[in-house]
Protein backbone atom coordinates (compact mmCIF):
# COMPACT_ATOMS: atom_id res chain seq x y z
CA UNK A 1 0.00 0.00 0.00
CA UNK A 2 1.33 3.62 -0.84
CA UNK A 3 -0.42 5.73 1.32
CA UNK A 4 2.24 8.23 0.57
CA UNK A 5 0.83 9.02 -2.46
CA UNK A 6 -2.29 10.26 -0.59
CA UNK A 7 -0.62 12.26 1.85
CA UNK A 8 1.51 14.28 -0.06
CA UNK A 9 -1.33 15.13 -2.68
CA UNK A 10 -3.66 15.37 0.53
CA UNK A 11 -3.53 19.42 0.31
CA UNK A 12 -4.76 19.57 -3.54
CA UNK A 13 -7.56 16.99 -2.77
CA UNK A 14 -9.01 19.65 -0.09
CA UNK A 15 -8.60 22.85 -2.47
CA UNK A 16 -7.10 21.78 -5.93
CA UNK A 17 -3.91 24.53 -6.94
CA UNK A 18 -5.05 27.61 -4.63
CA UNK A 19 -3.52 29.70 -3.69
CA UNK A 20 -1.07 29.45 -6.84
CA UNK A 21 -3.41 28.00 -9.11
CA UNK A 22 -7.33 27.71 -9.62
CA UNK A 23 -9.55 26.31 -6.64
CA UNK A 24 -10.40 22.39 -7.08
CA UNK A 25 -10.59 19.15 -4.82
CA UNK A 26 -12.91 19.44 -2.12
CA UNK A 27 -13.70 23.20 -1.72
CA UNK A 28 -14.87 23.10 -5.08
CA UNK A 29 -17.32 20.25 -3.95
CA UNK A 30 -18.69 22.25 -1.08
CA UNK A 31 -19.47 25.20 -2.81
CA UNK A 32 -21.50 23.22 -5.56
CA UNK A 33 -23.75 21.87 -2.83
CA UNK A 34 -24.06 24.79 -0.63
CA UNK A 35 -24.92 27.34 -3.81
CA UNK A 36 -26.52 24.82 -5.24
CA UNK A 37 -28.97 23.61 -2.37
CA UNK A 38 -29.56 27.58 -1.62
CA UNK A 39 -31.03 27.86 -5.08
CA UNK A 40 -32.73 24.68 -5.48
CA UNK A 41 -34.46 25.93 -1.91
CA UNK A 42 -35.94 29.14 -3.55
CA UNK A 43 -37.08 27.31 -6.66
CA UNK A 44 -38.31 24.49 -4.72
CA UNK A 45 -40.13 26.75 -2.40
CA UNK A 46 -41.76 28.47 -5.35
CA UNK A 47 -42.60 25.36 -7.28
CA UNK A 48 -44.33 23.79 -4.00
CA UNK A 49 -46.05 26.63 -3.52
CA UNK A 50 -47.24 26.76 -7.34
CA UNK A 51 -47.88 23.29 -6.61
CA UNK A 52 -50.39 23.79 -3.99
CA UNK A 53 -52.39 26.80 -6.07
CA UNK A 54 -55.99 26.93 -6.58
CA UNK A 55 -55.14 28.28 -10.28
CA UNK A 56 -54.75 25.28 -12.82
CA UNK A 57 -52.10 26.74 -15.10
CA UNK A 58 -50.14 28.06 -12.29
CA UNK A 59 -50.22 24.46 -10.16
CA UNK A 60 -49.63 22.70 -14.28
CA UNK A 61 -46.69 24.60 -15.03
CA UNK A 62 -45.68 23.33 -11.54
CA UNK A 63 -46.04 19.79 -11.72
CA UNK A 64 -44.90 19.65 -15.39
CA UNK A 65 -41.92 21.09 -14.33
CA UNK A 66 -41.53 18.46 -11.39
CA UNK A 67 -42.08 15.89 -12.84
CA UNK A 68 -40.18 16.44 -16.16
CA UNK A 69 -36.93 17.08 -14.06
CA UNK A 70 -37.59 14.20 -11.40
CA UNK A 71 -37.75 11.98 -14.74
CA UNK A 72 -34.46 12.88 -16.11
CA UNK A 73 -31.45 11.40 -14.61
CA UNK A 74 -29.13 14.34 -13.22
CA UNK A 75 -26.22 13.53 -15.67
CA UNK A 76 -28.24 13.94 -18.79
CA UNK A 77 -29.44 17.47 -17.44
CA UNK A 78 -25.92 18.39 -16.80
CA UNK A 79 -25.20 17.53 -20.43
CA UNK A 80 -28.10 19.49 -21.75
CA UNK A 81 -26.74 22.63 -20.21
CA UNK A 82 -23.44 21.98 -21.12
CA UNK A 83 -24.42 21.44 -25.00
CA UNK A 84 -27.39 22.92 -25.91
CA UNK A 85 -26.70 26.17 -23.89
CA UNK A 86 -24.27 26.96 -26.72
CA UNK A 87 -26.78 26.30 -28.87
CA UNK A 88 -29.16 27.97 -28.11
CA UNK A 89 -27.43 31.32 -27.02
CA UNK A 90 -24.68 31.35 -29.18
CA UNK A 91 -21.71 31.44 -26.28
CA UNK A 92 -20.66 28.48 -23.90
CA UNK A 93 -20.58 29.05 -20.11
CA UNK A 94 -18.29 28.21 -17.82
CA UNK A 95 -18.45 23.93 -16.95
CA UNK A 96 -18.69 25.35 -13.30
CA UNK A 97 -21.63 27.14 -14.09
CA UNK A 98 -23.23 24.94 -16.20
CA UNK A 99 -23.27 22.13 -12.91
CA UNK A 100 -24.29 24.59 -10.59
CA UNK A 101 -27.32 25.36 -12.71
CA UNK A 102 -27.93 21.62 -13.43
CA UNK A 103 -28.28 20.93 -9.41
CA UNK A 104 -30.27 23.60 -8.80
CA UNK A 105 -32.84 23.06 -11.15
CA UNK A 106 -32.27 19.10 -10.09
CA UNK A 107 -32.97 19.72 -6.51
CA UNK A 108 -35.52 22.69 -6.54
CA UNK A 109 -37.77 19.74 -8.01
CA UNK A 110 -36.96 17.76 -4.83
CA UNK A 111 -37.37 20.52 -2.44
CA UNK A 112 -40.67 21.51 -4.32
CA UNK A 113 -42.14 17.76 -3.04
CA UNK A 114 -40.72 18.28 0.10
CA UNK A 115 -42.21 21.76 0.36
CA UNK A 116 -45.87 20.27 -0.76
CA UNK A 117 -45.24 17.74 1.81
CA UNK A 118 -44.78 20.02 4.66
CA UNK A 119 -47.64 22.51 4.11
CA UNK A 120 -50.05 19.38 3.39
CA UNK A 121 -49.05 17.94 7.17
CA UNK A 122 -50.22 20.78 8.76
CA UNK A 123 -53.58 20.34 10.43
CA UNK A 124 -55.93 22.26 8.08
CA UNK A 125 -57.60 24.26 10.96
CA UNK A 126 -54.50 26.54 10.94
CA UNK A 127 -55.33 28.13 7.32
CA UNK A 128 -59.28 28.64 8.27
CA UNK A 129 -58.25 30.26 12.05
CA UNK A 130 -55.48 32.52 9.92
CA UNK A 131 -58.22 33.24 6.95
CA UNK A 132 -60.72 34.12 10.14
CA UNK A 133 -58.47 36.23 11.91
CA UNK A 134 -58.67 38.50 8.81
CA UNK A 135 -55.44 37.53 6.77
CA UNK A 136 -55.56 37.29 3.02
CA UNK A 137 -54.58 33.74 1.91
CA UNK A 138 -51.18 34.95 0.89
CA UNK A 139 -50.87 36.33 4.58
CA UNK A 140 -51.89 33.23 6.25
CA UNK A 141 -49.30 31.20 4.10
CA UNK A 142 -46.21 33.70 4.96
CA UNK A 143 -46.93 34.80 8.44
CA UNK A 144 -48.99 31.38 9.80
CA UNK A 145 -48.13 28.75 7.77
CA UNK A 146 -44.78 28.48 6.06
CA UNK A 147 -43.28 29.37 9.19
CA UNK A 148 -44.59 26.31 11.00
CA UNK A 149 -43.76 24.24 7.64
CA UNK A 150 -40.71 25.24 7.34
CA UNK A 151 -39.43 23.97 10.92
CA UNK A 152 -40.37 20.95 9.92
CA UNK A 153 -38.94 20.54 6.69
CA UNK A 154 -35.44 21.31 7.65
CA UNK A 155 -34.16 17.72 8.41
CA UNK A 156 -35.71 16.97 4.71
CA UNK A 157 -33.50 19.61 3.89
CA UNK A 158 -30.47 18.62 5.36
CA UNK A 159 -30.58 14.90 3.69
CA UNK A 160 -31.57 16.69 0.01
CA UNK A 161 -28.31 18.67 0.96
CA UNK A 162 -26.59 14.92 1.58
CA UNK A 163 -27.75 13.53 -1.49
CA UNK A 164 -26.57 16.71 -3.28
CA UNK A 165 -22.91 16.31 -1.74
CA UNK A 166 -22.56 13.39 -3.35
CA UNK A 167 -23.95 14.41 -6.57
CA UNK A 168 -21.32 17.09 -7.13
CA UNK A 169 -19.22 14.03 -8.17
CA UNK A 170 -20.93 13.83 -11.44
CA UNK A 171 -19.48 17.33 -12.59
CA UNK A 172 -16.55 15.49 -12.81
CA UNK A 173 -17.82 14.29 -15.99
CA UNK A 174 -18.02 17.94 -17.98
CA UNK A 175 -14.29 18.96 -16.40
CA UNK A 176 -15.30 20.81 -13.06
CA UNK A 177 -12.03 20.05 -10.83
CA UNK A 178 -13.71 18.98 -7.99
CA UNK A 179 -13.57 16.23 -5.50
CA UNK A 180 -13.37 13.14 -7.61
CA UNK A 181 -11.54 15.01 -10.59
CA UNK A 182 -8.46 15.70 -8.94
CA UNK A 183 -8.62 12.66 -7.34
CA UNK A 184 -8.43 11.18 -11.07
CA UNK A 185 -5.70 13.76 -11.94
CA UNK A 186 -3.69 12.43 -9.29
CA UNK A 187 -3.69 8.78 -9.98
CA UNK A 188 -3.05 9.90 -13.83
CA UNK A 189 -0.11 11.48 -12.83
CA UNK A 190 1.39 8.73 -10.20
CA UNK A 191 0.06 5.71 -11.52
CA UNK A 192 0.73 3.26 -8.70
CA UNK A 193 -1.93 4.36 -6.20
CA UNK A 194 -5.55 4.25 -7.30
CA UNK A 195 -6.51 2.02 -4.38
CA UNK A 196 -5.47 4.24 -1.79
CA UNK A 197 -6.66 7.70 -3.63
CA UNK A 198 -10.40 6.62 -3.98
CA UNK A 199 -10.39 4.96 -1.10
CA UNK A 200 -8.87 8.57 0.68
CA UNK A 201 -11.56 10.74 -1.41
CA UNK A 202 -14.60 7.77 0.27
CA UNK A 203 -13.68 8.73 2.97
CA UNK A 204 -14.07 12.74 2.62
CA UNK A 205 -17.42 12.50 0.73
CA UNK A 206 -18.18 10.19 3.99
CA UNK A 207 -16.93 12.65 6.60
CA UNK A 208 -18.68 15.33 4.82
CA UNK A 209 -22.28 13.27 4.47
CA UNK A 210 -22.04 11.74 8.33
CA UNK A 211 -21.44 14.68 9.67
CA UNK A 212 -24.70 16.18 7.77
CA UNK A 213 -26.52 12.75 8.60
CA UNK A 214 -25.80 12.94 12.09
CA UNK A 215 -27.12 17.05 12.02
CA UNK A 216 -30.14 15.69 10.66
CA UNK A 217 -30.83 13.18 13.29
CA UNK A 218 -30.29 15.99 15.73
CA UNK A 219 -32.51 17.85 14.09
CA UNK A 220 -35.38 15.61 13.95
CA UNK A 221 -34.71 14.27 17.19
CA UNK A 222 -35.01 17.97 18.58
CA UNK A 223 -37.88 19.10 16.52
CA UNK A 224 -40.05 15.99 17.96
CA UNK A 225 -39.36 17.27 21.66
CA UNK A 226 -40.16 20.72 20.66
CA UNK A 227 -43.73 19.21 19.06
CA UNK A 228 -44.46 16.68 21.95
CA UNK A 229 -43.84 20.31 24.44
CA UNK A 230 -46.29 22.28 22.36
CA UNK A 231 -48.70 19.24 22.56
C-alpha cells in the first residue's frame, strides 16, 4: 500500500492549486452543494407553492416542471446545459456554471415535493383560524403557515443537501475540478496508487455526508421534543 501518495497530494484533494493555481478538490465540492442547495431551496419553495395553487395553469406549469426534471437522470441534465446552452445562445458558459445550474434546477424539483409535503401535514384548521383572523390567503401562508412548515422541513433539507454532496461528483464528468476530478488527476499522474486515492476521497465525501446525517438526526430528534412540548 502507498499511502504516501495520498498524503503528499492530501492538500490539492481539499482545495485543488489555490492559492497558486485555480480552486479544485474538495472546496470546489462544497461550494457546488451549498450554492446549489440555496437555489434549489428558492425554486423548490416556489414550485411547492405553485404546486399547492388553486389556479390550474399556475399548479400545471408546476407539476410539469416536477415531474419532467424528477424523470431525467441528473447527468443527462448536466449535459443538456453543457451542450445545448451553446446552442441555443450562441456562447458556452463556464463547466462550473453549467453544474451549478444543473443541481439547482435538479434539486428545486426535490425541495418543491418536500415543500408540498410540509404545508399538506399541517392540520388544516390553521389556514381557516389565519383566513378568520382577517389575513388574506397569501398572509396566512407567509406569516402562519410556512413558518410552522418550514421547521419541519429542515431535516428533509439537510438529507436533500446529503444527497446533493454526493452528486457534485458527477461534474466530474463535464471537467469541473472537484472532488473526484483531482482525485483522477492524481492517480493519472502517479500511476501506482488508485486504491489508496479513492479509497482517501470515500472517505471525505463520507466525513462530509455523516457529519450532515448525524445534524439531521439531531434535528429531527429535537424538533419531535419541541412538538411533543407544544402538545
Amino acid at each position: 500500500m502507498q499511502w504516501d501518495v495520498v498524503w503528499n497530494n492530501f492538500d490539492y484533494f481539499l482545495w485543488g492549486a489555490f492559492p497558486n493555481g485555480p480552486l479544485g478538490g474538495l472546496a470546489v465540492s462544497i461550494i457546488l452543494a451549498v450554492l446549489g442547495i440555496f437555489g434549489a431551496f428558492w425554486i423548490g419553495l416556489a414550485a411547492g407553492l405553485m404546486r399547492l395553487s388553486r389556479n390550474k395553469l399556475v399548479k400545471l406549469t408546476a407539476v410539469f416542471y416536477i415531474e419532467v426534471i424528477r424523470g431525467i437522470p441528473l447527468l443527462m441534465l448536466i449535459f443538456w446545459f453543457y451542450f445545448l446552452v451553446p446552442i441555443i445562445f450562441g456562447s458556452p458558459l463556464p463547466e462550473f456554471h453549467c453544474a451549478l445550474i444543473a443541481f439547482i434546477v435538479f434539486t428545486g424539483a426535490y425541495i418543491a415535493e418536500i415543500v408540498k409535503a410540509g404545508v399538506t401535514a399541517l392540520p388544516s384548521g390553521q389556514m381557516e383560524a389565519a383566513r378568520g383572523s382577517g389575513l388574506s390567503h397569501y398572509q396566512a401562508m407567509r406569516f402562519v403557515i410556512l413558518p410552522q412548515a418550514l421547521r419541519n422541513m429542515i431535516p428533509s433539507f439537510v438529507n436533500q443537501f446529503v444527497s446533493l454532496t454526493k452528486d457534485t461528483s458527477l461534474a466530474y464528468i463535464i471537467g469541473v475540478n472537484e472532488l473526484t476530478r483531482t482525485a483522477t488527476q492524481v492517480n493519472n499522474r502517479t500511476l501506482s496508487a488508485p486504491t489508496e486515492i479513492f479509497i482517501a476521497i470515500a472517505v471525505l465525501y463520507f466525513i462530509i455526508c455523516y457529519v450532515l446525517t448525524y445534524t439531521s438526526r439531531r434535528m429531527e430528534k429535537h424538533l419531535a421534543r419541541y412538538q411533543a412540548r407544544d402538545r
